[in-house]
N, C-alpha and C. Protein backbone atom coordinates (compact mmCIF):
# COMPACT_ATOMS: atom_id res chain seq x y z
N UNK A 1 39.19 18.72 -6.55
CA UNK A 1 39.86 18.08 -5.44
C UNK A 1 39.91 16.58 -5.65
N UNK A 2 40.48 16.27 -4.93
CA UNK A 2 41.17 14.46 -5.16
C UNK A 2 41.29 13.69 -3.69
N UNK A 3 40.41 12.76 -3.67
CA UNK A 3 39.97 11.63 -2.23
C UNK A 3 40.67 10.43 -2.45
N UNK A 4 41.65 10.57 -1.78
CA UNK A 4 42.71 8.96 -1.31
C UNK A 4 42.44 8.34 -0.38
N UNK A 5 41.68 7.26 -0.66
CA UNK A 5 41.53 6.27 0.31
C UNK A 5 42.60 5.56 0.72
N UNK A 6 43.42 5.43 -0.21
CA UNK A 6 44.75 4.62 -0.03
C UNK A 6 45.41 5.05 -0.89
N UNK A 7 47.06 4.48 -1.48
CA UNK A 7 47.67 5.14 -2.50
C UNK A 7 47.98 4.44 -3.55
N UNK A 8 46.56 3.34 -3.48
CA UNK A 8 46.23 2.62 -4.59
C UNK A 8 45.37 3.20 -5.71
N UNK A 9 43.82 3.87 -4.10
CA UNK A 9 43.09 4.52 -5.52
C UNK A 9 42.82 5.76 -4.86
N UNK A 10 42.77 6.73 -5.79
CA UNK A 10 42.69 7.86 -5.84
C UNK A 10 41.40 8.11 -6.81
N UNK A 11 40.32 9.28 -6.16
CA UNK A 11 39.09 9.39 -6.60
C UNK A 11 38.95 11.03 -6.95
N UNK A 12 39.03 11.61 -8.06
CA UNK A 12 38.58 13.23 -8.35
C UNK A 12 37.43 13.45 -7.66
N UNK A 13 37.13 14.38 -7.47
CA UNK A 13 35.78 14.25 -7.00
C UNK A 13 35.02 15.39 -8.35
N UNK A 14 35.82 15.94 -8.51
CA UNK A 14 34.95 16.78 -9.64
C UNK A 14 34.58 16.04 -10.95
N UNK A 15 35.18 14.89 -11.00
CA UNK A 15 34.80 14.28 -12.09
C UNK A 15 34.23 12.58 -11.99
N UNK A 16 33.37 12.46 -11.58
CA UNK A 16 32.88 10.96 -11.13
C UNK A 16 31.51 11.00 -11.37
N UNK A 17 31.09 11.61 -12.23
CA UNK A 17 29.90 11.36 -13.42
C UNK A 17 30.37 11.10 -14.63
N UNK A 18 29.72 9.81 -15.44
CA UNK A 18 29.82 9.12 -16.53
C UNK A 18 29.54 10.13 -17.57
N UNK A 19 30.21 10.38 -18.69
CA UNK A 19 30.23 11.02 -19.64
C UNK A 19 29.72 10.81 -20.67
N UNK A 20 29.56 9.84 -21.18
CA UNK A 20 29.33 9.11 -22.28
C UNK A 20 27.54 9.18 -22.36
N UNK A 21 27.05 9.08 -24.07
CA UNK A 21 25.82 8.68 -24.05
C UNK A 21 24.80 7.65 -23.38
N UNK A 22 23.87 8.19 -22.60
CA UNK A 22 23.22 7.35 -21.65
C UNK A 22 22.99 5.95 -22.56
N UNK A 23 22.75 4.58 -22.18
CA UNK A 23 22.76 3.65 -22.77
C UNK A 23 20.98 3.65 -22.88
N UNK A 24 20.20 2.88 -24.35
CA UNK A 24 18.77 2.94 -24.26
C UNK A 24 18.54 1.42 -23.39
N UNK A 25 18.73 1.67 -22.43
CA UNK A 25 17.92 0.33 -21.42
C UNK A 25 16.69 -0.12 -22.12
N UNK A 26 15.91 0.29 -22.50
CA UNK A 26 14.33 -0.36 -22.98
C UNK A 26 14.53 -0.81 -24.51
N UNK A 27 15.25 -0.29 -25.19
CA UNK A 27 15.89 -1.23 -26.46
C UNK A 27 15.54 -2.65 -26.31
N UNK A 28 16.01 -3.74 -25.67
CA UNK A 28 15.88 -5.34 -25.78
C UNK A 28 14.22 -5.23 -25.42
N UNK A 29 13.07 -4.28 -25.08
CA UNK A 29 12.02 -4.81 -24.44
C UNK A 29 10.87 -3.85 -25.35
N UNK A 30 11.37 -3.32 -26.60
CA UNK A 30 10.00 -2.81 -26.68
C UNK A 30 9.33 -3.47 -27.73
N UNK A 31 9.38 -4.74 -28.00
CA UNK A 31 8.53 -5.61 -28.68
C UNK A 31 7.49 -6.47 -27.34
N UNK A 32 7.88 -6.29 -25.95
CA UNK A 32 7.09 -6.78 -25.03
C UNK A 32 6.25 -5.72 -24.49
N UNK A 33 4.87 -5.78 -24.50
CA UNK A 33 3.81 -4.52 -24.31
C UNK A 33 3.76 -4.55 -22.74
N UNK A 34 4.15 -5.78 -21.98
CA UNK A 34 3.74 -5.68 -20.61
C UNK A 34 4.93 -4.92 -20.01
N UNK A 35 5.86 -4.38 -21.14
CA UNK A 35 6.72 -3.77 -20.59
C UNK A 35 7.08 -1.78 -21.17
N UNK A 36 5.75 -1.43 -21.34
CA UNK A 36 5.10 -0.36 -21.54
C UNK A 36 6.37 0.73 -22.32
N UNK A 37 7.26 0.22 -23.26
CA UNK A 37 8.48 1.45 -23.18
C UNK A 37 7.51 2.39 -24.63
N UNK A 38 6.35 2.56 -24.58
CA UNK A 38 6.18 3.45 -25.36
C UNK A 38 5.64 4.84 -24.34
N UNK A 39 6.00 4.26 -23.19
CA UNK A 39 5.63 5.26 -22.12
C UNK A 39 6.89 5.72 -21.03
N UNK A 40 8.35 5.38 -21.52
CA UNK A 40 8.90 4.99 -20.54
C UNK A 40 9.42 6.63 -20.34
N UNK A 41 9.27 7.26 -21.30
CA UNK A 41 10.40 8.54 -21.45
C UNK A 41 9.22 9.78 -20.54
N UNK A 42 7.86 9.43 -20.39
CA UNK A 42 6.56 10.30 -20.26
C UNK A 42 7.11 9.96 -18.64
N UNK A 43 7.24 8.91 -18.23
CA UNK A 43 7.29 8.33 -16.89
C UNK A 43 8.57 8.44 -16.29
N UNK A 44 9.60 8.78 -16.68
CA UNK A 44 10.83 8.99 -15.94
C UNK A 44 10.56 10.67 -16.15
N UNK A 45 9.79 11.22 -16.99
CA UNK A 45 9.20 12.91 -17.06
C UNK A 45 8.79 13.09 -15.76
N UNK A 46 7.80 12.18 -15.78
CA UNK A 46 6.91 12.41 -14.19
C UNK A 46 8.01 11.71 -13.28
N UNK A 47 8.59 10.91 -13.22
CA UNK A 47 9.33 10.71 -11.64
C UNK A 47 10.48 12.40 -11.26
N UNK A 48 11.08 12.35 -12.49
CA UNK A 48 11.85 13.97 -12.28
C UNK A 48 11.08 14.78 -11.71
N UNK A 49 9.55 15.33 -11.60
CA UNK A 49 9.28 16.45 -11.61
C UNK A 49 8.96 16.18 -9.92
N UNK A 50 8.00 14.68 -9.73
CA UNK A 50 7.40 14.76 -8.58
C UNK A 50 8.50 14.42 -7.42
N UNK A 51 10.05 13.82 -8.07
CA UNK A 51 11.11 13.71 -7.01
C UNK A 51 11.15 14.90 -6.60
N UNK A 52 11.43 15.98 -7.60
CA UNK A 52 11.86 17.40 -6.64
C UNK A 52 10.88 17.84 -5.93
N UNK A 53 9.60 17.88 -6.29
CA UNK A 53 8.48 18.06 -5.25
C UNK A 53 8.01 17.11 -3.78
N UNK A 54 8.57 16.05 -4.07
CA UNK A 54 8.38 15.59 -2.70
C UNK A 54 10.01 15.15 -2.01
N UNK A 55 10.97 15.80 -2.52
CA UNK A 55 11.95 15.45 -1.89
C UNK A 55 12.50 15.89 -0.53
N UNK A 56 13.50 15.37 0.41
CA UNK A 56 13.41 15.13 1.97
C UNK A 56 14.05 16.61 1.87
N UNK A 57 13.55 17.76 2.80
CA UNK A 57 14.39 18.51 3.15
C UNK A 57 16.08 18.08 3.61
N UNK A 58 17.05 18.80 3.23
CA UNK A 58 18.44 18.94 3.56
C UNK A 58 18.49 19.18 5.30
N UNK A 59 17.32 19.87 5.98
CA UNK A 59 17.65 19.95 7.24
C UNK A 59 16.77 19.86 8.33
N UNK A 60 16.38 18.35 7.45
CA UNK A 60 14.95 17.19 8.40
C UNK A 60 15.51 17.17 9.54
N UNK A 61 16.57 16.81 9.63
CA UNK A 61 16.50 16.09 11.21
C UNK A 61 17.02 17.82 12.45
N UNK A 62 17.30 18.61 11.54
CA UNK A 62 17.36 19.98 12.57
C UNK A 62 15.71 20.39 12.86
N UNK A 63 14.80 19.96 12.46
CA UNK A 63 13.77 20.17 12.57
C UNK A 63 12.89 19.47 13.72
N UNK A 64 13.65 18.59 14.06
CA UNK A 64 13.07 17.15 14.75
C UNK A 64 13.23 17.60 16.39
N UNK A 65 12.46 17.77 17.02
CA UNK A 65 12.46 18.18 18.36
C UNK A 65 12.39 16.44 19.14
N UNK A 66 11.88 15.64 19.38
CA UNK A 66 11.73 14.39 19.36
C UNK A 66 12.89 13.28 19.69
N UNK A 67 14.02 13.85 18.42
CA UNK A 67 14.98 12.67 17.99
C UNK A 67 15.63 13.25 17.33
N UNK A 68 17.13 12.78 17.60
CA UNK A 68 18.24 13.39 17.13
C UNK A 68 18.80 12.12 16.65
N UNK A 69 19.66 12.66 15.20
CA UNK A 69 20.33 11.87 14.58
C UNK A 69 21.27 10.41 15.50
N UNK A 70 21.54 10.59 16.36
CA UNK A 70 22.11 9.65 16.96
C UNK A 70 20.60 8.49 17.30
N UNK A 71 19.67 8.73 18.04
CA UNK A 71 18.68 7.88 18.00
C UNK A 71 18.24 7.15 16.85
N UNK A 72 18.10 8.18 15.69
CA UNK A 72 17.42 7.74 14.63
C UNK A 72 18.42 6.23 13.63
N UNK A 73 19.74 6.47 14.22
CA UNK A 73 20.34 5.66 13.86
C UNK A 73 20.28 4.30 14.01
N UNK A 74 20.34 4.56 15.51
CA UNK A 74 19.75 3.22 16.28
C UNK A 74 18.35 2.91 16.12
N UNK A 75 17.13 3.16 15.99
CA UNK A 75 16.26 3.24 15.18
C UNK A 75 16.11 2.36 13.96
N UNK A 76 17.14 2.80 13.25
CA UNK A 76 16.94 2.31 11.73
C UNK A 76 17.64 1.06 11.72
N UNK A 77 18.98 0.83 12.40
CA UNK A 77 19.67 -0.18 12.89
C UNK A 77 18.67 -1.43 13.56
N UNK A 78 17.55 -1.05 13.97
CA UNK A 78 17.33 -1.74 14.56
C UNK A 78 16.12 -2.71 13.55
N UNK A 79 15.49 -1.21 12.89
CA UNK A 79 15.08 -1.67 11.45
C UNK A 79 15.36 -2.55 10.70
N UNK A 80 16.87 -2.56 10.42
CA UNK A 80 16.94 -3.70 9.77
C UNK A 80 17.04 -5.07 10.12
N UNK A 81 17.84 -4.92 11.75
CA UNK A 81 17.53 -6.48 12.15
C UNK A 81 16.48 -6.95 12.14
N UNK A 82 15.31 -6.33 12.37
CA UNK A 82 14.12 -6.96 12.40
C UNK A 82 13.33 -7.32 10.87
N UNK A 83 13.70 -6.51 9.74
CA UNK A 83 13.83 -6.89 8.75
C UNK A 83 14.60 -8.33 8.30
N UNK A 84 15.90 -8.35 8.65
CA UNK A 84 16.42 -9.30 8.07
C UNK A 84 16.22 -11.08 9.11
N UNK A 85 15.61 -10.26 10.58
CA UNK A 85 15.26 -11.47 11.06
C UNK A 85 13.83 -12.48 10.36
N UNK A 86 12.88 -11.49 9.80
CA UNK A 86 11.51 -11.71 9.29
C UNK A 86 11.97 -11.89 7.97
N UNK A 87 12.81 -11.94 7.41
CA UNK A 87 13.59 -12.27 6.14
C UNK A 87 12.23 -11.42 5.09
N UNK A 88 12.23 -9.99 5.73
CA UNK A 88 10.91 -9.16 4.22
C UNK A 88 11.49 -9.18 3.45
N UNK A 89 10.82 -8.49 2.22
CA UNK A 89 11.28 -8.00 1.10
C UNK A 89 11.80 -6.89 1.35
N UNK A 90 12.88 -6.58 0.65
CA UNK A 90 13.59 -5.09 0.29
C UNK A 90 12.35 -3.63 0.24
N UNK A 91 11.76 -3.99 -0.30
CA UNK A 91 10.92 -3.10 -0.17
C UNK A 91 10.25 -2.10 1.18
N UNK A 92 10.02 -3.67 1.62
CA UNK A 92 9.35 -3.12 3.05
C UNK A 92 10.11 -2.29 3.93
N UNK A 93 11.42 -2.53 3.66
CA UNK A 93 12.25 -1.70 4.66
C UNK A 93 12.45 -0.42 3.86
N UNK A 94 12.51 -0.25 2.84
CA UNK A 94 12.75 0.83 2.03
C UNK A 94 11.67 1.78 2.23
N UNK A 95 10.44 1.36 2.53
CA UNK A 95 8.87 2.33 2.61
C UNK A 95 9.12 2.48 3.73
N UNK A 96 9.59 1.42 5.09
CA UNK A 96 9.66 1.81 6.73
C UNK A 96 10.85 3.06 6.63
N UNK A 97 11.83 2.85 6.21
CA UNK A 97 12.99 3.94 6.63
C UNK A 97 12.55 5.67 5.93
């Protein structure tokens, strides 16, 4: 299928993954040790396995007796103003949400 935002661009949807050989990102850095790439391939091993194990159920918020998607919006909205008023780091809002 095919998503027109306009009838400038037009988006496949079946095909909008990169094809090509993944690029070696850690290439320019593995003469720097504080930048561990003799471990990097063991460690994106372990982020794959433990993402699917701790990943968010598909039907969290049907679960939620509490709060419904419309709250949680406003919620998170509100998250960030107070984030960007306290000028945090990216982070912090990323661990709050």
């Amino acid at each position: 299928s095919v998503f027109c935002q306009n009838s400038l661009s037009c988006v496949s949807l079946g095909s909008y993954q990169h094809s090509a050989p993944a690029d070696n990102i850690d290439e320019r850095d593995w003469k720097d040790p504080l930048c561990a790439t003799d471990y990097v391939e063991d460690m994106y091993s372990h982020f794959r396995l433990k993402e699917a194990s701790v990943a968010v159920c598909p039907g969290y918020m049907e679960n939620q007796c509490q709060i419904d998607e419309r709250m949680r919006s406003i919620l998170v909205d509100w998250l960030v103003e107070v984030h960007l008023k306290f000028e945090l780091v990216s982070e912090t809002l990323y661990l709050t949400i």
